[in-house]
Protein backbone atom coordinates (compact mmCIF):
# COMPACT_ATOMS: atom_id res chain seq x y z
CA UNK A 1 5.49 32.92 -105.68
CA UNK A 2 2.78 34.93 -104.76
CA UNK A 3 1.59 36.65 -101.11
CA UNK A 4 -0.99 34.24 -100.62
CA UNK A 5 1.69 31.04 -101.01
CA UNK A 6 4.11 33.07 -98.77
CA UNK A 7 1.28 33.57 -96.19
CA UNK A 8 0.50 30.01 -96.23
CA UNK A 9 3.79 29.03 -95.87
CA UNK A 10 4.33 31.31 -93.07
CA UNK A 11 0.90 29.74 -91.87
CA UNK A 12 2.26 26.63 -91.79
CA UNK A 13 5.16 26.78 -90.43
CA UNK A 14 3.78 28.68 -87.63
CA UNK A 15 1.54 25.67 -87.41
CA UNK A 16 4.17 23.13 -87.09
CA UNK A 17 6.10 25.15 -84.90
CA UNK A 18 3.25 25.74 -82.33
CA UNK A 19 2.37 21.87 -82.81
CA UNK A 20 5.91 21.42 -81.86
CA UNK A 21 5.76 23.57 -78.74
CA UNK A 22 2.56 22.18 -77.75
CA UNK A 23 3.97 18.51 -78.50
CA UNK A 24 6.87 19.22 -76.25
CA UNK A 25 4.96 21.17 -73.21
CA UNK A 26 2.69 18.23 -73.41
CA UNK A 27 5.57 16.00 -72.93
CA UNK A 28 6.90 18.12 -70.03
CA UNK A 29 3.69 18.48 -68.56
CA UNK A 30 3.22 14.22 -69.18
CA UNK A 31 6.86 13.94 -67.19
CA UNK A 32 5.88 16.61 -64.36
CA UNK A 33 2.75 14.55 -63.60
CA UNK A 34 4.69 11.65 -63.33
CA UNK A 35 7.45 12.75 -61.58
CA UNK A 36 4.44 14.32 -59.01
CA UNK A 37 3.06 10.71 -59.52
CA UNK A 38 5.88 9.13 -58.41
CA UNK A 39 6.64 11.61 -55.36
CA UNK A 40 3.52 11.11 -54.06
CA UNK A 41 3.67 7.41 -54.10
CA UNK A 42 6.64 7.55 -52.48
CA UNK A 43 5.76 9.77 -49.78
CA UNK A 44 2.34 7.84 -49.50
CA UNK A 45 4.35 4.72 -48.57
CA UNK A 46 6.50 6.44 -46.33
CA UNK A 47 3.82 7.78 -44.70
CA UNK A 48 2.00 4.04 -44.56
CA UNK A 49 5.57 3.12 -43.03
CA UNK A 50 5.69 5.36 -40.69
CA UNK A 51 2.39 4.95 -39.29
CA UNK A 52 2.92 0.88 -39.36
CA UNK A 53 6.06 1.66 -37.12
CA UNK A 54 4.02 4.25 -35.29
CA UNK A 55 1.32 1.41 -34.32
CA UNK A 56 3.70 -1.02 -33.88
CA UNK A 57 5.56 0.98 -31.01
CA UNK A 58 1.46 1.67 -29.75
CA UNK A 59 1.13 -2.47 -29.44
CA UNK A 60 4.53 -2.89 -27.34
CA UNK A 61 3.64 -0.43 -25.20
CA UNK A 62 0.22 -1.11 -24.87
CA UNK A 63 1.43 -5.10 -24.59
CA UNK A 64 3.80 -3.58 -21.83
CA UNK A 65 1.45 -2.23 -20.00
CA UNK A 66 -0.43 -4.53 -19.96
CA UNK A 67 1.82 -7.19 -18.94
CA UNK A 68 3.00 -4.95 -15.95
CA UNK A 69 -0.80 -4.38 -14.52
CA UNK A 70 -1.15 -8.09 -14.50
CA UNK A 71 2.29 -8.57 -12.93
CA UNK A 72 1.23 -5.84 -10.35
CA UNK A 73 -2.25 -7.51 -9.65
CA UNK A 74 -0.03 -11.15 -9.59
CA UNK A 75 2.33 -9.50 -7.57
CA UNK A 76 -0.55 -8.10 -4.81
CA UNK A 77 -1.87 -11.31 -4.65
CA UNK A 78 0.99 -12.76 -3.74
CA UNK A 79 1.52 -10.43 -1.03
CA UNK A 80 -1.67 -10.75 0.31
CA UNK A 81 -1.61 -14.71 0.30
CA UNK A 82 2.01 -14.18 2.20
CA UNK A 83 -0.05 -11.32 4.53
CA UNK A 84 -2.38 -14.01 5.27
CA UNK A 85 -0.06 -16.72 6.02
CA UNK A 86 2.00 -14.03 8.19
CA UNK A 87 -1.26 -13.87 10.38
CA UNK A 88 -1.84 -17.26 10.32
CA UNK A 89 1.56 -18.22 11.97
CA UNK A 90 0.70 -15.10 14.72
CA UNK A 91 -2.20 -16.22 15.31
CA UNK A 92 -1.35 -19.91 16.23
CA UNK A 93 1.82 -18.71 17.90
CA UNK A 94 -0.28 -16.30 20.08
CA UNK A 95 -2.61 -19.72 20.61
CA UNK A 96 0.13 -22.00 21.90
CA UNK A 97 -1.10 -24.58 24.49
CA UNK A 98 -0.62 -22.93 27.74
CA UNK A 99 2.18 -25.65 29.24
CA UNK A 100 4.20 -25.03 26.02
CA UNK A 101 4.33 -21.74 26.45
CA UNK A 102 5.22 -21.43 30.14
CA UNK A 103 8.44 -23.79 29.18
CA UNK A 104 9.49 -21.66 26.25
CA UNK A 105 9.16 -18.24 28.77
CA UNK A 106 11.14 -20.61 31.37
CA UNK A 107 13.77 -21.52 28.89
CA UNK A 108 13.88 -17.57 27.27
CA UNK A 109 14.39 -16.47 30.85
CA UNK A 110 16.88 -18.84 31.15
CA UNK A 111 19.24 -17.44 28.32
CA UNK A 112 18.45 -13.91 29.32
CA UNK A 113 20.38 -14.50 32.56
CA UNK A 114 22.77 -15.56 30.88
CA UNK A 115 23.53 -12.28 29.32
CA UNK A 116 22.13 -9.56 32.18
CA UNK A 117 22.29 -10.39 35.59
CA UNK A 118 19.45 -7.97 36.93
CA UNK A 119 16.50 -6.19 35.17
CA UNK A 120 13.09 -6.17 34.71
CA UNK A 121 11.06 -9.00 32.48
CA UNK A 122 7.53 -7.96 30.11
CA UNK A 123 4.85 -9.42 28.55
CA UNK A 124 2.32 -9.55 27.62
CA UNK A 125 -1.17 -10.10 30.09
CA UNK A 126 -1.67 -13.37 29.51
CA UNK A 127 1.71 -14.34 30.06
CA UNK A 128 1.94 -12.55 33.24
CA UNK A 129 1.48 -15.80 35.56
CA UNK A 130 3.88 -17.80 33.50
CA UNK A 131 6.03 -15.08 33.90
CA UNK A 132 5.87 -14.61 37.08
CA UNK A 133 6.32 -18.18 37.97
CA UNK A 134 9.60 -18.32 35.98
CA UNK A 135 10.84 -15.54 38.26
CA UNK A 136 10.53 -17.62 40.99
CA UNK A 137 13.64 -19.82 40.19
CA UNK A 138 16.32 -19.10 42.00
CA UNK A 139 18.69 -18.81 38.50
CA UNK A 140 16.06 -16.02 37.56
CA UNK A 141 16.71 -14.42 41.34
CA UNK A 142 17.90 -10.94 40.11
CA UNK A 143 15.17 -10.58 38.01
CA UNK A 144 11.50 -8.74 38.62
CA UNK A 145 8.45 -8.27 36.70
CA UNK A 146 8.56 -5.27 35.04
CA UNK A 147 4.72 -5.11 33.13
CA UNK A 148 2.81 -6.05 30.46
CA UNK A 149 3.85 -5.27 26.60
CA UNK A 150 2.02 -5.22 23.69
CA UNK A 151 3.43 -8.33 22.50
CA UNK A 152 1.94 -11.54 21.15
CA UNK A 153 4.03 -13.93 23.20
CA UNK A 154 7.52 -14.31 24.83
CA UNK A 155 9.35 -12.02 26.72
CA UNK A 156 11.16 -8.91 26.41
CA UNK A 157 14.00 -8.30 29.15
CA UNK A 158 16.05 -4.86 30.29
CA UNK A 159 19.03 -5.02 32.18
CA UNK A 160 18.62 -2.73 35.77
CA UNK A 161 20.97 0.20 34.34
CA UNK A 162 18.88 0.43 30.66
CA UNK A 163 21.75 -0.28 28.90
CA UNK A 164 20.64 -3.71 27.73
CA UNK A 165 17.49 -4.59 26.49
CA UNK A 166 16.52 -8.47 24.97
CA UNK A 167 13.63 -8.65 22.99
CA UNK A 168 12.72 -12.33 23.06
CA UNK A 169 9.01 -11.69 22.27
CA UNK A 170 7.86 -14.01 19.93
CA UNK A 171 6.80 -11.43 16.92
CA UNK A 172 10.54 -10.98 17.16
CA UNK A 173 11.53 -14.51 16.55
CA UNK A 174 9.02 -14.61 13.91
CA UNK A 175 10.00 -11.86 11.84
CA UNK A 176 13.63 -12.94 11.94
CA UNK A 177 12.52 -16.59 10.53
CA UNK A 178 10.22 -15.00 8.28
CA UNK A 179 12.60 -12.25 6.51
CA UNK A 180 15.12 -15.81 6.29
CA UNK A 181 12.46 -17.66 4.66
CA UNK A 182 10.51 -15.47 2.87
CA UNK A 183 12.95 -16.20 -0.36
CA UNK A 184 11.93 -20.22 0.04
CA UNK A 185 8.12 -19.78 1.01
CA UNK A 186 7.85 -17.41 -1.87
CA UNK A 187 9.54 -20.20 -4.39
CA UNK A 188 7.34 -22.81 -2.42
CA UNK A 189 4.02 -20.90 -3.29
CA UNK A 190 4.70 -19.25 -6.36
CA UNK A 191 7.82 -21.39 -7.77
């Protein structure tokens, strides 16, 4: 055998050995790329995951908060229907025909005495005559006017010593049927 068939076989096995080598990296570099593939798919849909949840959680809050403004505005309309009832009752209390109210500051007088036995009576100014009149029983004897009060109706009474004081004005009696029955009107209206 001769140096030139020597070189060529050195030739060609060098060939096939660097066709071998670059067979192989190409098959690593085939199974790197998909391996990479592969990664990146996966973190691509965790990311799409992710961001689903993410705008998920955005809609129930969003939903939330939205549900609670229009419970709030619900919720202030309600009051100010109740608000406007509220008045409504003052006012026609504060309107009561003028022989109806001189028995109910009569019979309010009445029970006062019952629990002080001297003191001063208020109301309000246009009450003062009805008042007044009332005080003229003899059962109301150990009683005297005392003023006027910022009240809408009724009477508020203080024993002589200060120790006692009734307030029978009728604000008073409202707001203690109204805080009782706020529960039912509230069902009534709104149920």
């Amino acid at each position: 055998m001769g140096l030139e068939e020597v070189v060529d076989e050195i030739r060609r096995k060098g060939d096939a050995k660097a066709a071998a080598i670059k067979a192989e990296a190409d098959a690593q570099a085939k199974a790197i790329i998909s391996e990479a593939g592969k990664r990146a798919e996966a973190i691509k849909l965790d990311a799409e995951k992710e961001a689903e949840i993410q705008a998920e959680r955005v809609e129930v809050r969003e939903a939330a908060s939205a549900n609670l403004v229009v419970k709030r505005e619900l919720l202030n309309a309600q009051k100010d229907l109740l608000d406007k009832a509220y008045a409504g009752a003052a006012d026609a209390i504060a309107k009561l025909p003028a022989k109806t109210n001189e028995k109910a500051i009569k019979e309010l007088l009445k029970d006062a005495a019952e629990q002080i036995k001297k003191g001063e009576v208020f109301s309000n100014a246009e009450d003062q005559k009805a008042v007044e009149a009332a005080l003229g029983l003899k059962s109301l004897s150990g009683f005297t006017f005392g003023g006027t009060d910022d009240i809408i109706g009724g009477v508020i009474v203080k024993s002589t010593d200060g120790q006692i004081t009734l307030d029978y004005s009728y604000e008073t009696f409202m707001n203690d049927v109204w805080e009782s029955s706020l529960k039912d009107a509230s069902e009534i209206l709104f149920g």
